[in-house]
Protein backbone atom coordinates (compact mmCIF):
# COMPACT_ATOMS: atom_id res chain seq x y z
CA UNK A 1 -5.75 -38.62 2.09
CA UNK A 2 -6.61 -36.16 -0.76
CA UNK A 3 -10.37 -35.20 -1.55
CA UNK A 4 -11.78 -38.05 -4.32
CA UNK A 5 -14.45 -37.09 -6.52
CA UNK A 6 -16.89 -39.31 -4.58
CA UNK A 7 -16.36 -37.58 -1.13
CA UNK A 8 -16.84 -33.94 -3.42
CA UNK A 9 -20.11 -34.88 -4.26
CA UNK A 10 -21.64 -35.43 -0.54
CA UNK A 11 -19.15 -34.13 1.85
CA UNK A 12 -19.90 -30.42 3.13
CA UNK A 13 -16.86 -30.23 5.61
CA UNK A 14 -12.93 -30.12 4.47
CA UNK A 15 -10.15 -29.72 6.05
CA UNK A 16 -7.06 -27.91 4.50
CA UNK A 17 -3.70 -29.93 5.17
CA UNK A 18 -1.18 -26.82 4.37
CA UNK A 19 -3.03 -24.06 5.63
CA UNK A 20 -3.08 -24.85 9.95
CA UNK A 21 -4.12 -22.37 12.52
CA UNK A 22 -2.32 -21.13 15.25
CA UNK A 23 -2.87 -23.58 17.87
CA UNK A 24 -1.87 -26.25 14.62
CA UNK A 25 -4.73 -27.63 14.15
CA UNK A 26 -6.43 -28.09 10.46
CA UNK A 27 -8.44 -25.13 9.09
CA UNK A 28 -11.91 -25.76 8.00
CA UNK A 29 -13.38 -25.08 5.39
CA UNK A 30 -17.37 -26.09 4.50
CA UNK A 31 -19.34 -26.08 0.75
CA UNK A 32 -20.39 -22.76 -0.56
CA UNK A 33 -22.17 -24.28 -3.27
CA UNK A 34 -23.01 -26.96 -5.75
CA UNK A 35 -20.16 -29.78 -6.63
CA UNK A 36 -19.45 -29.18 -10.90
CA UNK A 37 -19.22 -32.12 -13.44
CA UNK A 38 -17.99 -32.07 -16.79
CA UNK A 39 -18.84 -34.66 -19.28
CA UNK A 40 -16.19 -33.68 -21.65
CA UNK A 41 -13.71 -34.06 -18.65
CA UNK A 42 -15.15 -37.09 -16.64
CA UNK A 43 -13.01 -37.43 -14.06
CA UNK A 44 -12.81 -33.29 -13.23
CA UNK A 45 -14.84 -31.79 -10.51
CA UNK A 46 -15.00 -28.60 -8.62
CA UNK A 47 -16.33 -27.81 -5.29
CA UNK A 48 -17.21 -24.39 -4.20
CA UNK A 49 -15.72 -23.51 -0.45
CA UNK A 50 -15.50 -21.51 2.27
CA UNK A 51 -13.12 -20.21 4.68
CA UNK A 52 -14.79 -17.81 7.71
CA UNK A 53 -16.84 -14.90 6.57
CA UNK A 54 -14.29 -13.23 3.43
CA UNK A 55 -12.07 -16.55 1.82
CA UNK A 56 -13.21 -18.47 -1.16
CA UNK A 57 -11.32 -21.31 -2.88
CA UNK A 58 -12.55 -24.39 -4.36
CA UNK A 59 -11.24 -27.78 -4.56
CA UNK A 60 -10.36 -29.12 -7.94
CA UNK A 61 -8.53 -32.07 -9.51
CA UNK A 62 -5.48 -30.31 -9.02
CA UNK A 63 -5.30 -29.29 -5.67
CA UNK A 64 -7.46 -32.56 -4.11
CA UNK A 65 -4.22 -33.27 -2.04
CA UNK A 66 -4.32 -30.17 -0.34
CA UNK A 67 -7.69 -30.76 1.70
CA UNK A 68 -8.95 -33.72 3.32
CA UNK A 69 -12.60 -34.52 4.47
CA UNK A 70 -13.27 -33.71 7.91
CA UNK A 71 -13.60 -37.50 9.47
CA UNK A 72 -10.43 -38.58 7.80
CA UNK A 73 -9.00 -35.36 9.66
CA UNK A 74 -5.29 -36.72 11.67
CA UNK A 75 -5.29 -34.23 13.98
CA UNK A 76 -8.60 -35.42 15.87
């Protein structure tokens, strides 16, 4: 279930579905910042994350289906 804009504005932990470590489980990735709104663009967003100590992405409209939030995680 992709990331909705609800879940980017309080969730802190994601899960990536494509990207799996090596014992195939998710990887996770957790907020490095402040969730962005436009009002020109209402139903854009864009969450700053994090991946370990060096890898920085951010979930956006157009790659929601590519992370999932951590409870809603279907390898637990």
């Amino acid at each position: 279930m992709p990331v909705t804009k609800e879940q980017a504005e309080v969730e802190d932990n994601f899960h990536s579905s494509i990207y799996k470590n090596t014992d195939g489980s998710c990887q996770r990735w957790r907020r490095n910042g402040k969730t962005q709104f436009w009002k020109t663009r209402p139903e854009d967003f864009r969450v700053p994350i994090k991946y370990g100590l060096r890898r920085y992405s951010a979930i956006e409209r157009h790659n929601a289906e590519q992370f999932h939030v951590s409870k809603d995680c279907p390898n637990n």
